[in-house]
N, C-alpha and C. Protein backbone atom coordinates (compact mmCIF):
# COMPACT_ATOMS: atom_id res chain seq x y z
N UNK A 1 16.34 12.06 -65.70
CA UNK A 1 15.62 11.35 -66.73
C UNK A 1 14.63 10.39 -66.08
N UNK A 2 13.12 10.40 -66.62
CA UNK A 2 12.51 9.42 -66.09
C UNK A 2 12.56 7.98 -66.47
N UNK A 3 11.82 7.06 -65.48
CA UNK A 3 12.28 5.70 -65.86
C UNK A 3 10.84 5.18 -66.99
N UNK A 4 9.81 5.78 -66.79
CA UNK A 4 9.06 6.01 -68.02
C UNK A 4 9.60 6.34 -69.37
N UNK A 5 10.84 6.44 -69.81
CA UNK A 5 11.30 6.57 -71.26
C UNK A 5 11.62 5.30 -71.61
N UNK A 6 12.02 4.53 -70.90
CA UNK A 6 12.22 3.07 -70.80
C UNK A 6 11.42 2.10 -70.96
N UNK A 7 10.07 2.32 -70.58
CA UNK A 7 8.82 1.59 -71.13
C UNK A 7 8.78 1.19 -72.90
N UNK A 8 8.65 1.98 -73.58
CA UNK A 8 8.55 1.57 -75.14
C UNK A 8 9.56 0.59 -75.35
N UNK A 9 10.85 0.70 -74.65
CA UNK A 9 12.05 0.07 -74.93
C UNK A 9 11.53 -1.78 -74.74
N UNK A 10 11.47 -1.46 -72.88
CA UNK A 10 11.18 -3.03 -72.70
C UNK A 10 9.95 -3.33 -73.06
N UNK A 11 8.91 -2.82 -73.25
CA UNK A 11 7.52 -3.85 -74.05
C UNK A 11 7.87 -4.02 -75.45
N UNK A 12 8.48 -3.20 -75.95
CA UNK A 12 9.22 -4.04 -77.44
C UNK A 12 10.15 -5.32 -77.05
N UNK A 13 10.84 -5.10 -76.00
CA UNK A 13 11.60 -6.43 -76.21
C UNK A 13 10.79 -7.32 -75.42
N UNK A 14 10.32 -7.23 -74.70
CA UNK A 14 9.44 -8.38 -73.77
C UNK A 14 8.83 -8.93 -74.81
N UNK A 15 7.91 -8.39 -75.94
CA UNK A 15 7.26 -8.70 -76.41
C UNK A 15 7.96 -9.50 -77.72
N UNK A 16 8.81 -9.12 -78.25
CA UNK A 16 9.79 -9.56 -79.45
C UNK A 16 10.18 -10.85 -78.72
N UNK A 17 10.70 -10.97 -77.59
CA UNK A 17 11.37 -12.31 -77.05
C UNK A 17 10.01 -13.67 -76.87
N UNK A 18 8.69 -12.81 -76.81
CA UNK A 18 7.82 -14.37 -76.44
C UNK A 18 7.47 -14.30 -77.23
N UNK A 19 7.42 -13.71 -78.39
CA UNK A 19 6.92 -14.08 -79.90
C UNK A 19 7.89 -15.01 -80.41
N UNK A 20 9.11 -14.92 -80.26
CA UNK A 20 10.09 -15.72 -80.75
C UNK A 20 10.27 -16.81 -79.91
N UNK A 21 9.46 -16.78 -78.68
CA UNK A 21 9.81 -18.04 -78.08
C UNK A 21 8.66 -19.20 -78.68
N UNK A 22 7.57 -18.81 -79.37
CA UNK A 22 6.31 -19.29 -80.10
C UNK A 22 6.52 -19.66 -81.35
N UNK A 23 7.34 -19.00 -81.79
CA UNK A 23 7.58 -18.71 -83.34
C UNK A 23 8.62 -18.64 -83.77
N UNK A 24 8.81 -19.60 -85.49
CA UNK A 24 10.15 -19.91 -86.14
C UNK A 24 10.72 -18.32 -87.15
N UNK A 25 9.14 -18.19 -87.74
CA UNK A 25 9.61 -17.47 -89.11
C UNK A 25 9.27 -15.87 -88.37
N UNK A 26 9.94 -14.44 -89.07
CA UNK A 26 10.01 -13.61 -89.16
C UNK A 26 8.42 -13.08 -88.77
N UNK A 27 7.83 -13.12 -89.88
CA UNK A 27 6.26 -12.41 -89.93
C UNK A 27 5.81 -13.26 -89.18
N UNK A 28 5.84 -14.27 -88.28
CA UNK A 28 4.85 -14.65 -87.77
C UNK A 28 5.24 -13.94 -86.13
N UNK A 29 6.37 -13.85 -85.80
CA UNK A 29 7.03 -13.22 -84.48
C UNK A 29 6.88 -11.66 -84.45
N UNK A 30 6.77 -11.14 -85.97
CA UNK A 30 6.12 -9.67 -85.68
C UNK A 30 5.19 -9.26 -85.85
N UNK A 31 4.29 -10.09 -85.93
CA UNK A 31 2.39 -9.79 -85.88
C UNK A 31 2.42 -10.34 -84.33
N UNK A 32 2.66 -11.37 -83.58
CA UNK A 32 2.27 -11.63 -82.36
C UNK A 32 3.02 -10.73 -81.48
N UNK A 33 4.48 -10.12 -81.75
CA UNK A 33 5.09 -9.09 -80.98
C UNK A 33 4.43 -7.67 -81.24
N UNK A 34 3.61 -7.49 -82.59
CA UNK A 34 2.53 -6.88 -82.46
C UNK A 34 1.39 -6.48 -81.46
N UNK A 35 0.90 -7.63 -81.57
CA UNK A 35 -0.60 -7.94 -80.99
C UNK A 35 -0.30 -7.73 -79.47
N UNK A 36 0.88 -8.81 -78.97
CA UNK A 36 1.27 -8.36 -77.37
C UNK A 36 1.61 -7.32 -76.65
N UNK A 37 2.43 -6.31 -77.57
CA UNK A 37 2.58 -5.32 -77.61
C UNK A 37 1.72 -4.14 -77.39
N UNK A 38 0.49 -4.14 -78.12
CA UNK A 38 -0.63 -3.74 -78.07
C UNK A 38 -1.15 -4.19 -77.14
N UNK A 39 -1.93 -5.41 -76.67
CA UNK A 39 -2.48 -5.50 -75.46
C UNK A 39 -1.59 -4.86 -74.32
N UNK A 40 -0.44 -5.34 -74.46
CA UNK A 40 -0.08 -4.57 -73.03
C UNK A 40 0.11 -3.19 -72.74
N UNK A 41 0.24 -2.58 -73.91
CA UNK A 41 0.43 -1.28 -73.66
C UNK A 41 -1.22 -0.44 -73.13
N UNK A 42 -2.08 -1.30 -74.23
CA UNK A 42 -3.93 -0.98 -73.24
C UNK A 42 -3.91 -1.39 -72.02
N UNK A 43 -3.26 -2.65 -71.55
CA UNK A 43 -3.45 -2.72 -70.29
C UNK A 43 -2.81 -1.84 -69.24
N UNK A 44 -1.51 -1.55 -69.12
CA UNK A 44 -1.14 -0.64 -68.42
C UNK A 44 -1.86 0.75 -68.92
N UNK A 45 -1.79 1.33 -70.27
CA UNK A 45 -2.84 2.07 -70.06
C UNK A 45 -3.84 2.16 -68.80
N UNK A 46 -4.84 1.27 -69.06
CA UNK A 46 -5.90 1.42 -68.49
C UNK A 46 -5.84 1.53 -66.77
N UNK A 47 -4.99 0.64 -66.48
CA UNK A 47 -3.83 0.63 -64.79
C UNK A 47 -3.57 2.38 -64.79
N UNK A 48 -3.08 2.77 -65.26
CA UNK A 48 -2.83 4.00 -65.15
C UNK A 48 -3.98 5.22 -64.94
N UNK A 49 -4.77 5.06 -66.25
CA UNK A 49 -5.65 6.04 -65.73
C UNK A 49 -6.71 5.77 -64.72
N UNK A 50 -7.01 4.46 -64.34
CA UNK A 50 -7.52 3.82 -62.88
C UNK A 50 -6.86 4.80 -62.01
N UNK A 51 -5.94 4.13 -61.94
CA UNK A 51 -4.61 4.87 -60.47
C UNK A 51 -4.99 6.38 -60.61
N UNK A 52 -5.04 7.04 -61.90
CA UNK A 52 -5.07 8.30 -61.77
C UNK A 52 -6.29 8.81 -61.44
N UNK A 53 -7.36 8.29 -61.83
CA UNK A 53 -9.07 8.55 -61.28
C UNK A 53 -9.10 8.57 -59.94
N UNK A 54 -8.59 7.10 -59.18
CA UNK A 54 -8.76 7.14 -57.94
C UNK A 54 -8.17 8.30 -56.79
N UNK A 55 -6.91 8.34 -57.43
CA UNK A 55 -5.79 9.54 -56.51
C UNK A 55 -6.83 11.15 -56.80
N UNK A 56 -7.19 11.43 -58.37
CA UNK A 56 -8.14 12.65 -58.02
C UNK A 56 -9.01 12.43 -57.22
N UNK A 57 -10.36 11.69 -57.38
CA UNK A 57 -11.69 11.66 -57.23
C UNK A 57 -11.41 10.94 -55.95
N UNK A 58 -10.71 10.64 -54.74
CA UNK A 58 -10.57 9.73 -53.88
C UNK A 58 -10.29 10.34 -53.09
């Protein structure tokens, strides 16, 4: 099993835990565990297909 199945797991909780470390009420901890969520998943995205451009074209 790869350790890539595990990703969705911990950026949900990474992200659920510093929303709640910001935030009291419900909806406000799952729009920012949202939003973080999202950025980070573009960012490694984008880390990734970098890494992968360079290893072809390199």
């Amino acid at each position: 099993m790869s350790i890539y199945w595990d990703l969705p797991v911990l950026l949900l909780i990474v992200s659920l835990v510093y929303a709640a470390t910001r935030h009291d009420r419900w909806d406000r901890i799952l729009r920012e565990a949202l939003g973080w969520g999202t950025r980070i998943a573009v960012f490694l995205t984008a880390i990734g297909l970098g890494l992968y451009l360079l290893s072809t074209y390199l």
